[in-house]
Protein backbone atom coordinates (compact mmCIF):
# COMPACT_ATOMS: atom_id res chain seq x y z
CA UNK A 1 0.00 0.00 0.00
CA UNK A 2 1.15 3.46 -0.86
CA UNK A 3 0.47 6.40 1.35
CA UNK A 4 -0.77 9.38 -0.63
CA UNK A 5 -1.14 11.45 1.97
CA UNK A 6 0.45 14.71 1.28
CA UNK A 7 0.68 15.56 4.96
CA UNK A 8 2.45 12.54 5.92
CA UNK A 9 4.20 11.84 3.17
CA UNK A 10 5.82 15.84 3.36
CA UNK A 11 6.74 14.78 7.36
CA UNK A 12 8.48 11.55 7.14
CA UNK A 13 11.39 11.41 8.15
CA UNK A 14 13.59 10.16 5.20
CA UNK A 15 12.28 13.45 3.27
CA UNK A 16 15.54 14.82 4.98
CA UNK A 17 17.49 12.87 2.86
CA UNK A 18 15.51 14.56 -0.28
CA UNK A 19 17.27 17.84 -1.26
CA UNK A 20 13.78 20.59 -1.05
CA UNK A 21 16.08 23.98 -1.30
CA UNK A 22 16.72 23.87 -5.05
CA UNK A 23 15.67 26.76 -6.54
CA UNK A 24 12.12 27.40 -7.98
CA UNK A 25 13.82 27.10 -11.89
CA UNK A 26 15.79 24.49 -10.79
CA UNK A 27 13.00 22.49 -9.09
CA UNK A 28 10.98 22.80 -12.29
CA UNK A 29 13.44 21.88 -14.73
CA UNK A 30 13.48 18.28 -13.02
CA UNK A 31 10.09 18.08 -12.82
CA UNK A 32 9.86 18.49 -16.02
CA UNK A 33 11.91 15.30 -16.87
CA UNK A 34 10.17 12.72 -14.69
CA UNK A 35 8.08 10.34 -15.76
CA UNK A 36 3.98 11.60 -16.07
CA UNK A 37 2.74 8.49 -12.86
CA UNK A 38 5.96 10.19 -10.82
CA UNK A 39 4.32 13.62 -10.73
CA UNK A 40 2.02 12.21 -7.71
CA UNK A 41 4.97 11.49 -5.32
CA UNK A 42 6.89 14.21 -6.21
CA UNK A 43 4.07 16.94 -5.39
CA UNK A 44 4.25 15.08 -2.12
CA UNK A 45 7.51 15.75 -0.94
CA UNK A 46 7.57 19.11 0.32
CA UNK A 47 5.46 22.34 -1.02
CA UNK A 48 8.22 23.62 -2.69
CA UNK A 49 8.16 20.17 -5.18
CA UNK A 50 3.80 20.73 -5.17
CA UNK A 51 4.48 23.98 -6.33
CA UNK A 52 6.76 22.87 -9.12
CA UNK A 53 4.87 20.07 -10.32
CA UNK A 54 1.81 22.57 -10.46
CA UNK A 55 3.56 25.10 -12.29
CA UNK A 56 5.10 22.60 -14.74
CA UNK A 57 1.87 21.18 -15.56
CA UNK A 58 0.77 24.76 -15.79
CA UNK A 59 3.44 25.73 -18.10
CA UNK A 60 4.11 22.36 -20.23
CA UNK A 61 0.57 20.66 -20.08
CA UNK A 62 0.88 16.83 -21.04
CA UNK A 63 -1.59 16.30 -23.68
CA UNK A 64 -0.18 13.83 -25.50
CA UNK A 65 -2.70 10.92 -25.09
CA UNK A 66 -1.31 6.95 -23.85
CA UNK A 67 -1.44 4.03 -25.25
CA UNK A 68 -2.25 1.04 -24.16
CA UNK A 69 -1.97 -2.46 -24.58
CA UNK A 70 -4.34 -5.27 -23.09
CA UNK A 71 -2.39 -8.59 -23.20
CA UNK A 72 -3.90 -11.90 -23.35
CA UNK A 73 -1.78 -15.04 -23.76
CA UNK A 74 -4.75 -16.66 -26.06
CA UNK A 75 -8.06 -15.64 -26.89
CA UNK A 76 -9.69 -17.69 -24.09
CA UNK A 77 -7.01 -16.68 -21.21
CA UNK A 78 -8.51 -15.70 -17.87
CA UNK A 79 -5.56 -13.35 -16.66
CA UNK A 80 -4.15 -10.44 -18.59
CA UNK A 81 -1.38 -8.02 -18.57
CA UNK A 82 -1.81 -4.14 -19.30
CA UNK A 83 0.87 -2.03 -21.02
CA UNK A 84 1.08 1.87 -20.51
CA UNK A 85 2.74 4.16 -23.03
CA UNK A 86 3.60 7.21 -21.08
CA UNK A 87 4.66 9.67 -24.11
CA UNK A 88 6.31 11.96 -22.22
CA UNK A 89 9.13 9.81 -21.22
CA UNK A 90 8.63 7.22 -24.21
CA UNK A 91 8.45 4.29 -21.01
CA UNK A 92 6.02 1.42 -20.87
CA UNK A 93 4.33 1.11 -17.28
CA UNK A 94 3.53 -2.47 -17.19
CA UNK A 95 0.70 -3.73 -14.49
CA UNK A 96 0.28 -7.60 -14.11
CA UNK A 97 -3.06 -9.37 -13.77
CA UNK A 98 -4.83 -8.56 -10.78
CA UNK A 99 -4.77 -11.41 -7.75
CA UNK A 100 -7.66 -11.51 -5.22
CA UNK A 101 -7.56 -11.90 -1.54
CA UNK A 102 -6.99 -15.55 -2.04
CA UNK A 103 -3.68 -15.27 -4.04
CA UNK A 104 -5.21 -16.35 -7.31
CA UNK A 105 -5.14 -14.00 -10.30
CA UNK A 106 -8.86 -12.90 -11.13
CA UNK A 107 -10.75 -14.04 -14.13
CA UNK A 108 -11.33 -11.54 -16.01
CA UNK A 109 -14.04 -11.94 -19.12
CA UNK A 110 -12.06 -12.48 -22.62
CA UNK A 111 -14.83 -10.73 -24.19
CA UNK A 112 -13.83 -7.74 -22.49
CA UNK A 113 -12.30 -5.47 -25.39
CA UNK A 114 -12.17 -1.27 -25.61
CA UNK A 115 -14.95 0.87 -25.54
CA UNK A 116 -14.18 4.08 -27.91
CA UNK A 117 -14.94 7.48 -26.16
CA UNK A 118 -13.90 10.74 -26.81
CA UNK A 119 -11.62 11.42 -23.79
CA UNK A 120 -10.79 7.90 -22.86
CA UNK A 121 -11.08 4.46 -24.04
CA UNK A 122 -12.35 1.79 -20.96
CA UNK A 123 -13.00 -1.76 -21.02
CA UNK A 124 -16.52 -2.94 -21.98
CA UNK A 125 -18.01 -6.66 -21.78
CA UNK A 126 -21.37 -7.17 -23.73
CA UNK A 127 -23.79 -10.34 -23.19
CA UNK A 128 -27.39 -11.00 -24.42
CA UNK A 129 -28.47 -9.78 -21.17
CA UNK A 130 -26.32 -7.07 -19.84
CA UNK A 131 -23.18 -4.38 -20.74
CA UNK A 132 -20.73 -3.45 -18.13
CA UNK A 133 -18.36 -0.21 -18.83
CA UNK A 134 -15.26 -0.25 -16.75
CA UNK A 135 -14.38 3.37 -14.96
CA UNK A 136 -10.81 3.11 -16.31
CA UNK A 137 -8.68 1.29 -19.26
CA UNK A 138 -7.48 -1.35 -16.58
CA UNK A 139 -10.94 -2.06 -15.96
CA UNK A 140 -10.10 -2.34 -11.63
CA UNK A 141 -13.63 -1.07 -11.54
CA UNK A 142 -16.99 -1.03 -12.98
CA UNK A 143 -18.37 2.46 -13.66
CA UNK A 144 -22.08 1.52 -15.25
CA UNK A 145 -23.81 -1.41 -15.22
CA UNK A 146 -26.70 -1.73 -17.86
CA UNK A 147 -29.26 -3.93 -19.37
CA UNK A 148 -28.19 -5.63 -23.01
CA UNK A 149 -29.18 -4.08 -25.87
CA UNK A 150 -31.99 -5.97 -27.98
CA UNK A 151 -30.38 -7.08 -30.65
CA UNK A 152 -27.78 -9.66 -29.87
CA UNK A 153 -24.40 -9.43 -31.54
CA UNK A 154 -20.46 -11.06 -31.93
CA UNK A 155 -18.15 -8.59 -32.77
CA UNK A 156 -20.39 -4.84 -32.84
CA UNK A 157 -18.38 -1.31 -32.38
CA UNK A 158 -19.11 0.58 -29.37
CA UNK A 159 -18.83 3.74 -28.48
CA UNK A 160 -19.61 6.44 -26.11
CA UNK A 161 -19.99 10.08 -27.41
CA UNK A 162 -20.66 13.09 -25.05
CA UNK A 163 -20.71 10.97 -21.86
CA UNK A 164 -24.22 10.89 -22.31
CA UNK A 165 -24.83 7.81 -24.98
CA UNK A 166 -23.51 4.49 -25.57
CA UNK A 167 -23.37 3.60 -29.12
CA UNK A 168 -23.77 -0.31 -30.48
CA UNK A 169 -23.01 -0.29 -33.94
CA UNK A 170 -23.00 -3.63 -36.28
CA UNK A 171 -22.21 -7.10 -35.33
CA UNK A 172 -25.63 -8.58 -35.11
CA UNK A 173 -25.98 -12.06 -36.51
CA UNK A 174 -26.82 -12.75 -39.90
CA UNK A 175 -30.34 -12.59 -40.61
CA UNK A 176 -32.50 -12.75 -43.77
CA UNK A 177 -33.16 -9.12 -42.57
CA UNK A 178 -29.66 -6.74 -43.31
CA UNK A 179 -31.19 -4.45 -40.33
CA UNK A 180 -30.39 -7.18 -37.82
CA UNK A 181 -26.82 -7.22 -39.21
CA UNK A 182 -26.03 -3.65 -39.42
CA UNK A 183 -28.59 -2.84 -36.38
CA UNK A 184 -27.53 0.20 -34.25
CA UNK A 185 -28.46 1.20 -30.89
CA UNK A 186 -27.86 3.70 -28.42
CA UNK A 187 -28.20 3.98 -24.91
CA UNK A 188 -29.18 7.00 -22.70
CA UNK A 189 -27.10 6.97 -19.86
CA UNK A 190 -29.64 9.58 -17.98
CA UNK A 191 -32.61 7.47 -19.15
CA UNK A 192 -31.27 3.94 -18.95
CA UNK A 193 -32.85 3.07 -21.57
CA UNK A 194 -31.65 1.56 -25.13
CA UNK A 195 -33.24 2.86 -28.13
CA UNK A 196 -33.58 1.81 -32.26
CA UNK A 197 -31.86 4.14 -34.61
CA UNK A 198 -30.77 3.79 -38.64
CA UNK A 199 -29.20 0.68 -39.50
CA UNK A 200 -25.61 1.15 -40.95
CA UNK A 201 -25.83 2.18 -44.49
CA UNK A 202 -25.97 -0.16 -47.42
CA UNK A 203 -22.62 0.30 -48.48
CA UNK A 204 -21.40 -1.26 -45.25
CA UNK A 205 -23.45 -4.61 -45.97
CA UNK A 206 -21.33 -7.87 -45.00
CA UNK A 207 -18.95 -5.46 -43.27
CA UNK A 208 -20.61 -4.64 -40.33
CA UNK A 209 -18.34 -6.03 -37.69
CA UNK A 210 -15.71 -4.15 -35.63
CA UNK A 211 -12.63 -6.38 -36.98
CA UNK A 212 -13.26 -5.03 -40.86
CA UNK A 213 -13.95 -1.28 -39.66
CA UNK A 214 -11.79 1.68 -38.13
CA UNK A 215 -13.46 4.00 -35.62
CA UNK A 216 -13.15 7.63 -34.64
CA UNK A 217 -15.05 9.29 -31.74
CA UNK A 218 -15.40 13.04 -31.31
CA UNK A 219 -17.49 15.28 -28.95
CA UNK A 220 -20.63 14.57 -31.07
CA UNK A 221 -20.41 11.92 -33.29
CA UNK A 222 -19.06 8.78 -34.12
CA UNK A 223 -17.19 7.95 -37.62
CA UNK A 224 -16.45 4.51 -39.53
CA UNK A 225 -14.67 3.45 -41.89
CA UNK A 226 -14.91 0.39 -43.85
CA UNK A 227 -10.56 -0.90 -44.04
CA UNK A 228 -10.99 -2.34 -47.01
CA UNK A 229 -12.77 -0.46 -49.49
CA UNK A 230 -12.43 2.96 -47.45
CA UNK A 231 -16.36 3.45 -47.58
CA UNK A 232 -16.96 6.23 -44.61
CA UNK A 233 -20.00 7.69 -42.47
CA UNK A 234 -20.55 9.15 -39.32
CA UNK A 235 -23.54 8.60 -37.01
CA UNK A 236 -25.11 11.33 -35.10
CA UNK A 237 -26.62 9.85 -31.34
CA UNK A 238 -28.37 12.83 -31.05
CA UNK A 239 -31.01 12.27 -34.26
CA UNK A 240 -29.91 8.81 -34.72
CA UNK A 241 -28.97 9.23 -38.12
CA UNK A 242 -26.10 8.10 -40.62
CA UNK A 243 -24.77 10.63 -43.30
CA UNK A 244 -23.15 11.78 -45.24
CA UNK A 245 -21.72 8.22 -46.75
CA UNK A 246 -18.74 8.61 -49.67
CA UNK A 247 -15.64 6.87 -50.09
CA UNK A 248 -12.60 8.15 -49.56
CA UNK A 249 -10.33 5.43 -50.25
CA UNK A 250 -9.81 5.85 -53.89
CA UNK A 251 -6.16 5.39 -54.33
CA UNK A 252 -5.56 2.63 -55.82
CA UNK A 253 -2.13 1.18 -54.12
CA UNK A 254 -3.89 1.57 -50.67
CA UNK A 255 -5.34 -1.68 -49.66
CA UNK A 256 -6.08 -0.92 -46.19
CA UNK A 257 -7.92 2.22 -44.57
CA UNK A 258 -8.15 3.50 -40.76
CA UNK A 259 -9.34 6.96 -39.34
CA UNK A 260 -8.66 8.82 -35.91
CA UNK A 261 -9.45 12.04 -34.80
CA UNK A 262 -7.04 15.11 -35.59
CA UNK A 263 -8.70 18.00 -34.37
CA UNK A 264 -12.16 19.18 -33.24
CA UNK A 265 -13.81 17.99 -36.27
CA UNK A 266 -11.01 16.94 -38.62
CA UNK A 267 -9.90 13.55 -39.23
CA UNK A 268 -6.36 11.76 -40.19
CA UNK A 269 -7.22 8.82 -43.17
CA UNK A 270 -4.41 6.72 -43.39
CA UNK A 271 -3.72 4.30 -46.06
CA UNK A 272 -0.81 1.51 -46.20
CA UNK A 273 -0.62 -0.83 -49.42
CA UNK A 274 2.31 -1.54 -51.96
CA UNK A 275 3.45 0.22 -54.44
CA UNK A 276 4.90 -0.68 -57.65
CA UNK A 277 5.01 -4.86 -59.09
CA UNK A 278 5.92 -7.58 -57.36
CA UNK A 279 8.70 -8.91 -56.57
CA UNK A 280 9.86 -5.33 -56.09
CA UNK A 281 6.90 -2.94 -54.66
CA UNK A 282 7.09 -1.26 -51.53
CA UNK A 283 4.61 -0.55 -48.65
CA UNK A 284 3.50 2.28 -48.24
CA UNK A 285 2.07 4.36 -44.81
CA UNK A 286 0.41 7.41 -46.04
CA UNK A 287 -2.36 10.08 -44.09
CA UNK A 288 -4.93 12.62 -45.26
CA UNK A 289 -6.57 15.13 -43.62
CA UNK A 290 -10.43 15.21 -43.87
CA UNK A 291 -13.30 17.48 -42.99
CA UNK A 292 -15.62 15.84 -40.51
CA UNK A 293 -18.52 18.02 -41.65
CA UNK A 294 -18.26 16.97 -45.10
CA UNK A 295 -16.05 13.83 -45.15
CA UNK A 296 -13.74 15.37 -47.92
CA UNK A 297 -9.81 15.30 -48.26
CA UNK A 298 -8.46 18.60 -46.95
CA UNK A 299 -5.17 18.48 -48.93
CA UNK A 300 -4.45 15.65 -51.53
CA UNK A 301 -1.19 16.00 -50.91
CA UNK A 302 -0.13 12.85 -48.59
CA UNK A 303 1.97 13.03 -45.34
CA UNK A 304 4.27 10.26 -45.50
CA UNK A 305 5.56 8.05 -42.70
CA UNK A 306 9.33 7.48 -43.27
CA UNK A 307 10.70 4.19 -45.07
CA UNK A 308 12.84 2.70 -42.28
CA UNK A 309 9.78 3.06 -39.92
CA UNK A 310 7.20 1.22 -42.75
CA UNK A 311 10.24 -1.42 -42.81
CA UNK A 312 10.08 -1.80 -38.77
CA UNK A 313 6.49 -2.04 -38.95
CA UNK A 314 6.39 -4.62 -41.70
CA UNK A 315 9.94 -6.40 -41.38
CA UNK A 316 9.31 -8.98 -43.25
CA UNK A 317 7.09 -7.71 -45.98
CA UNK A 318 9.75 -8.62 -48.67
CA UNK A 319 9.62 -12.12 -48.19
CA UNK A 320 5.79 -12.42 -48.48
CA UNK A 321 4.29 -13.57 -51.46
CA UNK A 322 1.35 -11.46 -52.70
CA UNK A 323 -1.79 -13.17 -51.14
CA UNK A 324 0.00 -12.53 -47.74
CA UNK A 325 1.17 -9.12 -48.63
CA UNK A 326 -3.21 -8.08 -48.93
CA UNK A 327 -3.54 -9.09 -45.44
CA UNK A 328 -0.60 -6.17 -43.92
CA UNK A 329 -2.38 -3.51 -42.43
CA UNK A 330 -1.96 -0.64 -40.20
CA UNK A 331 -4.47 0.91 -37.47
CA UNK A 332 -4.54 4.37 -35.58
CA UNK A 333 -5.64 5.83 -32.33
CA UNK A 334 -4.45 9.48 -31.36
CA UNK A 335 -5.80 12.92 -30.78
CA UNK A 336 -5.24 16.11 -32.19
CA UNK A 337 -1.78 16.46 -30.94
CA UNK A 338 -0.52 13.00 -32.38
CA UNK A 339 -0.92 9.32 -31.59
CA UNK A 340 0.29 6.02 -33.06
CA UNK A 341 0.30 3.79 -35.86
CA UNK A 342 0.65 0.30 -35.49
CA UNK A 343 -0.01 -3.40 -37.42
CA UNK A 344 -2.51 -4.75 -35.33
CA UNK A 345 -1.60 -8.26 -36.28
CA UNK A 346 2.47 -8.07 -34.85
CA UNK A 347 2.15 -5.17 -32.24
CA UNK A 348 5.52 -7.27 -31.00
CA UNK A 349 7.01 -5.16 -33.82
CA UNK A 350 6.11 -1.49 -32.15
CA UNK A 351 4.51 1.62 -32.76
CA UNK A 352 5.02 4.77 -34.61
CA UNK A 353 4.64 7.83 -32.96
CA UNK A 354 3.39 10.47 -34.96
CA UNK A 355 2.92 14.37 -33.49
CA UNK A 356 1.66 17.37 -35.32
CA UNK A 357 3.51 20.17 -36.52
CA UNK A 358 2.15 23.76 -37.56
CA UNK A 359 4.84 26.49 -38.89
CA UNK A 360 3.90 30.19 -38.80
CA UNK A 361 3.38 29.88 -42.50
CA UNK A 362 1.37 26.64 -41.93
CA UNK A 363 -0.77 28.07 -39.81
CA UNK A 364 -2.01 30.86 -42.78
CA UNK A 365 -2.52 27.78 -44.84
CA UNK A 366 -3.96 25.22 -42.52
CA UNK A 367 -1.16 22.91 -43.86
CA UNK A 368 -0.01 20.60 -40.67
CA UNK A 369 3.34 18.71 -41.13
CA UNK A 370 3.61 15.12 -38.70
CA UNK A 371 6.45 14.38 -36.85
CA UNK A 372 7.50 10.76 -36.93
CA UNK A 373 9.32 8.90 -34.03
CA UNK A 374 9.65 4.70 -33.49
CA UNK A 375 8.60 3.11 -29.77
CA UNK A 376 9.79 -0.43 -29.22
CA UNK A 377 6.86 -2.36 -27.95
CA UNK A 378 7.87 -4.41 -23.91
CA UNK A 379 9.56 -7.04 -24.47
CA UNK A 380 6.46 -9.74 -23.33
CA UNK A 381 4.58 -8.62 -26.29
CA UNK A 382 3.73 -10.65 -29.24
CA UNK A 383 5.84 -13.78 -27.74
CA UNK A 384 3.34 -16.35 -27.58
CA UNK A 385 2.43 -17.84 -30.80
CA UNK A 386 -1.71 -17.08 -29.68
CA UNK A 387 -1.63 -13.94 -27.59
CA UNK A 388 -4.26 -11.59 -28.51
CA UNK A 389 -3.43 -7.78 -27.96
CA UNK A 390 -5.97 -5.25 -27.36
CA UNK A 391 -5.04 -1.92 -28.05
CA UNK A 392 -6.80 1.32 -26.61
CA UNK A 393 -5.69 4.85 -25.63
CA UNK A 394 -5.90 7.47 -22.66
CA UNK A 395 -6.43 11.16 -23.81
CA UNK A 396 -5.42 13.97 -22.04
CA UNK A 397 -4.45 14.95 -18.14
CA UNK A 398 -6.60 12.10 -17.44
CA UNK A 399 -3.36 9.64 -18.10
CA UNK A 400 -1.79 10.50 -14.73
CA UNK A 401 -4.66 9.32 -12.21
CA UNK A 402 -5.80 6.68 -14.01
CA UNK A 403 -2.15 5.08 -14.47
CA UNK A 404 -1.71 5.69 -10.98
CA UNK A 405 -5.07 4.12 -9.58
CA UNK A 406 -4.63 0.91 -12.20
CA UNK A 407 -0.81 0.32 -10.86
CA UNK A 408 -2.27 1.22 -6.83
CA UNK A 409 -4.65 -1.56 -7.40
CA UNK A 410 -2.70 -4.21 -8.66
């Protein structure tokens, strides 16, 4: 148990061993450099360190959102591990499965996966009969407990926009009816009750499940995109209604599609697909920026990701033959001050970081440039020939007490 009492913690007596005289610059300029879950402790070594950690925070928010990584060792495991990105020090925090009072590790549900929100992603588990949303991404507590939706389903999206609904998209078994397949609902978290809206539209048919679609959340709406044939719409929980619908993944070379948020109401498409004829072509990791209002390509001029990070990302891609080489693709989850990019299939390979950059003369233009920087995944990823990874993210300030209440837990 750790004592987080600031009082106490400020009066024991090995804090005379801490040096608390440095000067205010001084002070902050450490601060600065330790790790985002440290900032906790340090406030609580004296009010000299508080003051520093406050005014660092002040001055250098850390808005760069986590990632993280929920590790199973095969799809049916019982016990999990959770990896933590913290960004600002480019460390993984890693926090083992969680043991009850009897010494055995709990069991937690394999059909537990990430719930996309707009400030957070959280663990969700869905039966015929109930949803439970987890209050953090380490799920070491449940936040709302609800009744199933009506429709059952295998693999749906969901989503919570606004704090207020919870969005089911997709995933319902096939029926002779496409509604059941592409059924949506959404759940009133003041009401508690689960309402009927548009089915997906038709140009989502057969690809209704989460596994063939990329999601983006923001404020007020949620947007998907079909990865293979880059069909996109957003859905509006407010009026419960899809539109506009128009495909944006029209290069040809691209033969894989993903979306995240990258501003307010702008969105990052990135595509990754080879270029040129076998056995020489290349892969490719390319992003867009897109309007959310009218789901239209801001600038068709394509930010590249850099060719010895593609080649860490796909390693082998030389050596596959063609059929293989179609099933390479490359997911996103970030904000609108960066994120990562990632092959969901070998996440033992790591992550691109990618942050945005805005010049004066960008800034006139609306041109943003990326930044591009490689994260080595921890070294227990990807090692067992059936683990299943998971892979959410934590957005904002949030990161800090949430880290620190999943590790506290364990």
């Amino acid at each position: 148990m750790v004592d987080t009492d600031t009082s106490t913690v400020m009066n024991h007596p090995n804090n005379s061993m801490i040096c608390t005289d440095l000067p205010a610059d001084m002070l902050e300029a450490v601060v600065t450099k330790l790790p985002t879950v440290d900032l906790l402790s340090a406030s609580c070594v004296s009010h000299g360190w508080l003051h520093a950690v406050r005014s660092s925070l002040h001055t250098q928010p850390r808005l760069f959102p986590w990632l993280i990584l929920r590790c199973l060792p095969h799809p049916v495991a019982t016990t999990h591990w959770i990896h933590a990105l913290d960004p600002h020090s480019r460390t993984w925090l890693s926090v083992p499965p969680h043991y009850n009072s009897t010494g055995k590790a709990k069991e937690p549900s394999p059909t537990l996966n990430f719930l996309h929100g707009s400030t957070r992603d959280r663990l969700y588990a869905l039966t015929l009969s109930q949803l439970l949303i987890s209050e953090d991404p380490f799920g070491c507590s449940c936040q709302m407990e609800a009744k199933g939706p009506n429709v059952w389903r295998q693999d749906p999206v969901v989503a919570e926009v606004q704090g207020q609904w919870v969005v089911v998209v997709g995933g319902g078994f096939l029926t002779d009816e496409r509604e059941e397949e592409g059924a949506v609902e959404v759940h009133d978290k003041q009401t508690g009750m689960w309402e009927l809206a548009e089915p997906m539209p038709a140009e989502f048919d057969r690809s209704t499940y989460a596994t063939w679609l990329s999601v983006a959340v923001s404020e007020k709406r949620l947007f998907v995109i079909e990865k293979k044939t880059g069909w996109v719409s957003r859905f509006d929980p407010e009026s419960k209604k899809w539109g506009p619908t128009c495909q944006l993944g029209t290069v040809p070379s691209v033969s894989k599609w993903a979306i995240v948020m990258a501003g307010k109401e702008r969105l990052l498409l990135v595509g990754a697909g080879a270029e040129g004829e076998m056995p020489t072509s290349e892969m490719k990791v390319r992003a867009w920026e897109v309007d959310g209002d009218s789901l239209q390509v801001i600038n068709n001029k394509a930010m590249e990701m850099p060719a010895e990070m593609v080649d860490r990302l796909f390693p082998n891609f030389d050596s596959l033959d063609e059929a293989r080489r179609q099933v390479c693709s490359v997911e996103v989850c970030g904000t609108e001050h960066g994120g990562y990019m990632f092959d969901p299939a070998s996440m033992k390979n790591g992550v691109v970081m990618y942050q945005f950059q805005q010049s004066m003369e960008d800034q006139e233009t609306g041109r943003v440039e990326m930044r591009w920087e490689w994260v080595p995944s921890p070294e227990s990823v990807g090692r067992g020939l059936k683990e299943s990874v998971a892979v959410g993210e934590l957005k904002s300030g949030a990161a800090r007490h949430t880290v620190q209440r999943g590790i506290l837990a364990v």
